[in-house]
PDB file of N, CA and C in Angstrom:
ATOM      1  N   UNK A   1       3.057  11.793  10.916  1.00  0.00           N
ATOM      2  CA  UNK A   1       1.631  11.652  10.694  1.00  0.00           C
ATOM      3  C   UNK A   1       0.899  12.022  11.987  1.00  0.00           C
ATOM      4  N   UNK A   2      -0.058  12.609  12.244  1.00  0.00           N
ATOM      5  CA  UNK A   2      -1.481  13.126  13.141  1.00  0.00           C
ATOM      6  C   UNK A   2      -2.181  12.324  13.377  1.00  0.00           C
ATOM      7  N   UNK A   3      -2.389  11.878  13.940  1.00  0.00           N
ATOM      8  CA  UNK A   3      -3.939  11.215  14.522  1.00  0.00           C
ATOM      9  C   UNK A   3      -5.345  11.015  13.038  1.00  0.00           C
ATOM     10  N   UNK A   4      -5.030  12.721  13.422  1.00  0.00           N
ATOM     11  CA  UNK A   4      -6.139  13.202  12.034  1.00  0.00           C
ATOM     12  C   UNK A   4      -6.309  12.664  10.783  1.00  0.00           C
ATOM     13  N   UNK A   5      -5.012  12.657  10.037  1.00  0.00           N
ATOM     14  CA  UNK A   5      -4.297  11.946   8.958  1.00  0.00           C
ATOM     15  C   UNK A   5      -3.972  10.128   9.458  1.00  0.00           C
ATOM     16  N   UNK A   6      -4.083   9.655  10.296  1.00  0.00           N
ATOM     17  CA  UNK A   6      -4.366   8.503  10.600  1.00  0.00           C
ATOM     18  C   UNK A   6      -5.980   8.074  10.126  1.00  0.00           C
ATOM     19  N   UNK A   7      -6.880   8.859  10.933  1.00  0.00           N
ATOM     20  CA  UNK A   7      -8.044   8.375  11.355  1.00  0.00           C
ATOM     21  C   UNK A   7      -9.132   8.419   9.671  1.00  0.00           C
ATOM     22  N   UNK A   8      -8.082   9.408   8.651  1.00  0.00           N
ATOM     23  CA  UNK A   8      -8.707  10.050   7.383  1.00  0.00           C
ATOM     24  C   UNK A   8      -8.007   8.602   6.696  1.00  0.00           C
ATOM     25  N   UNK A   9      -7.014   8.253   6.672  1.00  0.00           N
ATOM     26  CA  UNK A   9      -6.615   7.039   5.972  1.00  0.00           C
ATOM     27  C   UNK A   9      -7.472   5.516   6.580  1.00  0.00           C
ATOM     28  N   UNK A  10      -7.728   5.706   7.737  1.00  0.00           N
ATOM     29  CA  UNK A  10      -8.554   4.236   8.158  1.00  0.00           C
ATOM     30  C   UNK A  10     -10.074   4.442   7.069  1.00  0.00           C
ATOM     31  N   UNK A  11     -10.475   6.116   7.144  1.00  0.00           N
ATOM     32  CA  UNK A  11     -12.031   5.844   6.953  1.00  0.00           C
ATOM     33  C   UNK A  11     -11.700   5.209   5.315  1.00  0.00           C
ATOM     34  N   UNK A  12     -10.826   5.858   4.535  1.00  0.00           N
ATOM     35  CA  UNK A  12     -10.258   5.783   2.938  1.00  0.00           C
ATOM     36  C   UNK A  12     -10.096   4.359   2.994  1.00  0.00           C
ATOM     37  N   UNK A  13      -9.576   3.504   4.131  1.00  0.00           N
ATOM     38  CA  UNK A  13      -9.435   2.025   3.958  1.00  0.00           C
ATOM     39  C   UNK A  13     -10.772   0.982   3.835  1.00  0.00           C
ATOM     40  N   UNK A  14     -11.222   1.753   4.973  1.00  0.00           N
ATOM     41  CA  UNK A  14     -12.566   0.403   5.823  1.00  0.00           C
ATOM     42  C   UNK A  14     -13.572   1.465   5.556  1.00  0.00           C
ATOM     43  N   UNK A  15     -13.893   2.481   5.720  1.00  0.00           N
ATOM     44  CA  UNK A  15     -15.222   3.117   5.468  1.00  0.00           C
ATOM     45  C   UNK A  15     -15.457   3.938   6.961  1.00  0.00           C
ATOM     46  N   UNK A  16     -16.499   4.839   7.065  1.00  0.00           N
ATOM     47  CA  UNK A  16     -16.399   5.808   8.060  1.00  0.00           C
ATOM     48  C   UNK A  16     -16.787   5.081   8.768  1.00  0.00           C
ATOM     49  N   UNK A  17     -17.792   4.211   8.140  1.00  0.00           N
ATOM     50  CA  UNK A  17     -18.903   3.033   9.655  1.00  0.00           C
ATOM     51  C   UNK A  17     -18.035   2.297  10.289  1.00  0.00           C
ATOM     52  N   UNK A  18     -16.908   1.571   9.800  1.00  0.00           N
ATOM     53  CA  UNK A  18     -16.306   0.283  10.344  1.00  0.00           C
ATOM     54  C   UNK A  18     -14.685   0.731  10.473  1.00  0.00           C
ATOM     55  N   UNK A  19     -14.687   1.821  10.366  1.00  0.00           N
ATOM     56  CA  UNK A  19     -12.904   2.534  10.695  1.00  0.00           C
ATOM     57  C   UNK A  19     -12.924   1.853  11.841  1.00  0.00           C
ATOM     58  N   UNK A  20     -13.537   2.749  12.748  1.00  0.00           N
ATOM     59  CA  UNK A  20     -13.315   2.690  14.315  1.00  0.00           C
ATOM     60  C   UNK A  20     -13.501   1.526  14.740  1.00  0.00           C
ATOM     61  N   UNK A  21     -14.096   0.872  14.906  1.00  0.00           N
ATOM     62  CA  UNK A  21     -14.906  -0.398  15.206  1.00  0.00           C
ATOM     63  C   UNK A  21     -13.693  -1.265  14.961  1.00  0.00           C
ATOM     64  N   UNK A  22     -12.931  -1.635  13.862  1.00  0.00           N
ATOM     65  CA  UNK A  22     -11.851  -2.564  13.433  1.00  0.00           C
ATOM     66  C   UNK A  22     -10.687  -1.635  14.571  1.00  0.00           C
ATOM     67  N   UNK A  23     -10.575  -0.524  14.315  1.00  0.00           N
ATOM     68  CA  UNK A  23      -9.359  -0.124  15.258  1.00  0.00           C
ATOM     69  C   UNK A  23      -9.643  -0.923  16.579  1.00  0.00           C
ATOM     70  N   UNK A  24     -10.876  -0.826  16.968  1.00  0.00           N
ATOM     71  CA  UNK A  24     -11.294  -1.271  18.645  1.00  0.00           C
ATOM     72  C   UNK A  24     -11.044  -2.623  18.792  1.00  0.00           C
ATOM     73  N   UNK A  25     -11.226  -3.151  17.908  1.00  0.00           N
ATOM     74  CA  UNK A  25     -11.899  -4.672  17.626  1.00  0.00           C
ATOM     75  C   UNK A  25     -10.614  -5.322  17.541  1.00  0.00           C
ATOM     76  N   UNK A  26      -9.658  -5.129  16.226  1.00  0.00           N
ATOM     77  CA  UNK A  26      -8.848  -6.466  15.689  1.00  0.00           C
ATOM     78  C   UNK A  26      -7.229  -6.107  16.225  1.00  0.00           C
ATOM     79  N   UNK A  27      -6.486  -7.025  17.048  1.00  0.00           N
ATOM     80  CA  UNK A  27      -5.526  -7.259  17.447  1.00  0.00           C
ATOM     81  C   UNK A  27      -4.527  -7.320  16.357  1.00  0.00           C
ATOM     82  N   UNK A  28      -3.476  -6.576  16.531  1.00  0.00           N
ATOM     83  CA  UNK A  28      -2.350  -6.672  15.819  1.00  0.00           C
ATOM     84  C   UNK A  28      -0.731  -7.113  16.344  1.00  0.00           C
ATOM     85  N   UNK A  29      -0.324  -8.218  15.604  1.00  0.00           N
ATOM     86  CA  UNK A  29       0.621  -8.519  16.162  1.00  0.00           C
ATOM     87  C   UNK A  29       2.053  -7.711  15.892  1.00  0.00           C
ATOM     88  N   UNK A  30       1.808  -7.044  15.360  1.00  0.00           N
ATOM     89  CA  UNK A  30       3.402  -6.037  14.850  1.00  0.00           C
ATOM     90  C   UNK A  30       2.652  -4.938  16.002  1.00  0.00           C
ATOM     91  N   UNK A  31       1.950  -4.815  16.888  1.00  0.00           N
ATOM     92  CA  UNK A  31       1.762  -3.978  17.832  1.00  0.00           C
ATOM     93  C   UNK A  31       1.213  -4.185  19.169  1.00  0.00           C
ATOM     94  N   UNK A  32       2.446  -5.913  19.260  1.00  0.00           N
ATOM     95  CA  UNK A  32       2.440  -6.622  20.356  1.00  0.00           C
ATOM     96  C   UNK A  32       0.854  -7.154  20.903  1.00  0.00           C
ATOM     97  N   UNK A  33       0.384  -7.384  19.608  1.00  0.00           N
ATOM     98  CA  UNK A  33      -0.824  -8.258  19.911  1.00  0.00           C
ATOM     99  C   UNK A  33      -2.095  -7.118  20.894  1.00  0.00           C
ATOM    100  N   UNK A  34      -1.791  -5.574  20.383  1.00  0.00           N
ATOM    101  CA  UNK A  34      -2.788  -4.791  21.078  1.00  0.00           C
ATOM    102  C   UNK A  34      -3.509  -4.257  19.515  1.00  0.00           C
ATOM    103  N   UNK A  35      -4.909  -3.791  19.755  1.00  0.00           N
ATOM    104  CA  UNK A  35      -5.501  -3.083  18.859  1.00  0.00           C
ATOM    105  C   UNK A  35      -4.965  -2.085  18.371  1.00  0.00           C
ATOM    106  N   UNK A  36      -5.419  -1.412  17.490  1.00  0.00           N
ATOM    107  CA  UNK A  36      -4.225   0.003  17.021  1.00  0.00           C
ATOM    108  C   UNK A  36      -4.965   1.135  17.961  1.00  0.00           C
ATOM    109  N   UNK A  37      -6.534   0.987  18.259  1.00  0.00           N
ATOM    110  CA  UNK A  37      -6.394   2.192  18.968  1.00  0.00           C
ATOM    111  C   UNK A  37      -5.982   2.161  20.462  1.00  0.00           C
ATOM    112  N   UNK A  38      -5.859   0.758  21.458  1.00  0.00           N
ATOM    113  CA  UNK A  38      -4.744   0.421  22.397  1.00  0.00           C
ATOM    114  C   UNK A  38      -3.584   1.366  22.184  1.00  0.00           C
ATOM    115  N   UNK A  39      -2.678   0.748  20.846  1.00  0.00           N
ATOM    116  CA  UNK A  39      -1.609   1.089  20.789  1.00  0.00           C
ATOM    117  C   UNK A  39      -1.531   2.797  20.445  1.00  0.00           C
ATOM    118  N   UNK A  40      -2.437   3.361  20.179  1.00  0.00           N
ATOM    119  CA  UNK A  40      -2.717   4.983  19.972  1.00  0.00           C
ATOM    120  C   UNK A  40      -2.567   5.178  21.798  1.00  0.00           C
ATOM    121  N   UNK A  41      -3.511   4.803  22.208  1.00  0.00           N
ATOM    122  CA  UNK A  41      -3.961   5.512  23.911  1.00  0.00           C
ATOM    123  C   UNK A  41      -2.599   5.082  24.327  1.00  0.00           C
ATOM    124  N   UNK A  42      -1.731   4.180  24.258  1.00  0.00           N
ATOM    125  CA  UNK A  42      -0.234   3.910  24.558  1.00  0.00           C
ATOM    126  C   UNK A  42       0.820   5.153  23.932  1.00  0.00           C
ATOM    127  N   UNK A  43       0.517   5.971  23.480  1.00  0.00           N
ATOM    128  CA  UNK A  43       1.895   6.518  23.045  1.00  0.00           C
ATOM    129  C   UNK A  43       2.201   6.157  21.392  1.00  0.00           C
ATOM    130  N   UNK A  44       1.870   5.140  20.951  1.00  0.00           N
ATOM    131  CA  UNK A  44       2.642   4.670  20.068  1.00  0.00           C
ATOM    132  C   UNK A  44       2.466   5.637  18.761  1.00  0.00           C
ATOM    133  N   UNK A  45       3.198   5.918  17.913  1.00  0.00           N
ATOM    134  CA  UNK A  45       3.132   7.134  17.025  1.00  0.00           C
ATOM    135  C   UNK A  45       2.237   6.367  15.583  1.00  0.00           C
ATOM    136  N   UNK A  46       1.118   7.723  15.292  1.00  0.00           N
ATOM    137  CA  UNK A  46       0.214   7.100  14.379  1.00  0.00           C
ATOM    138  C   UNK A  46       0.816   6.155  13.015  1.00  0.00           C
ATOM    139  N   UNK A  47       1.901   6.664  12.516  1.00  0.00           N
ATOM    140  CA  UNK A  47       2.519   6.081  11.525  1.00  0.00           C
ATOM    141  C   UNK A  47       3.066   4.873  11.795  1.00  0.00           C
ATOM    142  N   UNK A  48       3.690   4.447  12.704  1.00  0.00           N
ATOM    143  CA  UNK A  48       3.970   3.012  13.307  1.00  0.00           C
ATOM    144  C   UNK A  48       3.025   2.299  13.011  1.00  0.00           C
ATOM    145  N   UNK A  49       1.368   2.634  13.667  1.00  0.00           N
ATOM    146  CA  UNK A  49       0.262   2.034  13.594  1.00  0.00           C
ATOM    147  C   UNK A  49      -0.205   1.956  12.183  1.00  0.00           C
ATOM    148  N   UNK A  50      -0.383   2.940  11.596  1.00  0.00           N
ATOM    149  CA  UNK A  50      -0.738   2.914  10.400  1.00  0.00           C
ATOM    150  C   UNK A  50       0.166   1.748   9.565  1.00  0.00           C
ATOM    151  N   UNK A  51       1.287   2.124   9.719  1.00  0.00           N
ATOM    152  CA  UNK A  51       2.358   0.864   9.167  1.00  0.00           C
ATOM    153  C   UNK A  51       1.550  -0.819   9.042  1.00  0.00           C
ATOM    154  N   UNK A  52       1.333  -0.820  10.526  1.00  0.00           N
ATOM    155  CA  UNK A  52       0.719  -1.968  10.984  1.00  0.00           C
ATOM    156  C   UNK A  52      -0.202  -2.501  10.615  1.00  0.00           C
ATOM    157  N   UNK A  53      -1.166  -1.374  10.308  1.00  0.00           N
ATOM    158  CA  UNK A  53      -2.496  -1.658   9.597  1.00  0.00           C
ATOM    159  C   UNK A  53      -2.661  -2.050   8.355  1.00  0.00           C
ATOM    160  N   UNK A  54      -1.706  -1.038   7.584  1.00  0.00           N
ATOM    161  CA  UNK A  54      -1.745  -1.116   6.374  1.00  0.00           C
ATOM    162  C   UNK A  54      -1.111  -2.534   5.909  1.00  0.00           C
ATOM    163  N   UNK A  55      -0.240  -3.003   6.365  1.00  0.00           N
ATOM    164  CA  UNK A  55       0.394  -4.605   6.085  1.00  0.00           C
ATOM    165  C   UNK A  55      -0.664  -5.608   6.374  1.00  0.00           C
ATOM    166  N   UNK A  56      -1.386  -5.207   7.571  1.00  0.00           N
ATOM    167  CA  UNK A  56      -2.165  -6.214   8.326  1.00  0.00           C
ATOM    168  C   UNK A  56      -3.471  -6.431   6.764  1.00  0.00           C
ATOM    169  N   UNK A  57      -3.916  -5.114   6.689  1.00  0.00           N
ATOM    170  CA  UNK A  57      -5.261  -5.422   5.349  1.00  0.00           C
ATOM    171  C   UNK A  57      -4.455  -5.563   4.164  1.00  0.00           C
ATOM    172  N   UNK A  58      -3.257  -5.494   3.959  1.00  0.00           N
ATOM    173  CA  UNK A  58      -2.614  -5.492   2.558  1.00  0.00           C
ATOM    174  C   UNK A  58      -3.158  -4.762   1.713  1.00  0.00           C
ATOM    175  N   UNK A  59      -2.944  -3.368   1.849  1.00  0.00           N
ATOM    176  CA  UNK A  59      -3.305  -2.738   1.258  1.00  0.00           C
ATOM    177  C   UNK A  59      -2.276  -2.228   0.086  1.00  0.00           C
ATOM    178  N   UNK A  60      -2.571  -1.645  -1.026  1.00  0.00           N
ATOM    179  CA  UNK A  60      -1.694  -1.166  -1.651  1.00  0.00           C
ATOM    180  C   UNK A  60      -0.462   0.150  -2.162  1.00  0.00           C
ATOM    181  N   UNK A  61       0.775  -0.214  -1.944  1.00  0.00           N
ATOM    182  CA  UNK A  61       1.647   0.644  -1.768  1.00  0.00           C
ATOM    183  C   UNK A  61       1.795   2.097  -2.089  1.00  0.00           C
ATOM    184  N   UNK A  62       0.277   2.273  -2.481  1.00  0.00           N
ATOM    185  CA  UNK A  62       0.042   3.447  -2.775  1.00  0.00           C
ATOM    186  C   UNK A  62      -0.660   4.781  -1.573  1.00  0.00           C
ATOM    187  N   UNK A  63      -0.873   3.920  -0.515  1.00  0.00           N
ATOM    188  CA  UNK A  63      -1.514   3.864   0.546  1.00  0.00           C
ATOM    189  C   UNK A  63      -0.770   3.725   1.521  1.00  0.00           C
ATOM    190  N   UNK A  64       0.608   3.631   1.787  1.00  0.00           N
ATOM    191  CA  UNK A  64       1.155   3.126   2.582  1.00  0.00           C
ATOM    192  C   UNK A  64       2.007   4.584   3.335  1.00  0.00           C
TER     193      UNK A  64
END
């Protein structure tokens, strides 16, 4: 997964207004208690994060 294809699945989750803002904002503990976009500027590969996210809002496996 891309960044791109990350950042297109957050807006599809939360909306274009509040994608970013929740990436900045809400701490995740499957990504050692850093934000996902922390864990982006770290290296960490978008799909990991996305992983993270997607469990974190419970979203559905259709989405995943």
């Amino acid at each position: 997964m891309r960044h791109t294809e990350f950042w297109s699945r957050m807006d599809a989750a939360l909306g274009h207004g509040y994608a970013r803002t929740w990436a900045e904002q809400h701490t995740l503990t499957e990504l050692g208690s850093r934000t996902a976009l922390e864990a982006l500027d770290a290296g960490t590969a978008p799909k990991v994060v996305w992983e993270a996210v997607w469990e974190n809002l419970g979203l559905p496996l259709r989405d995943k």
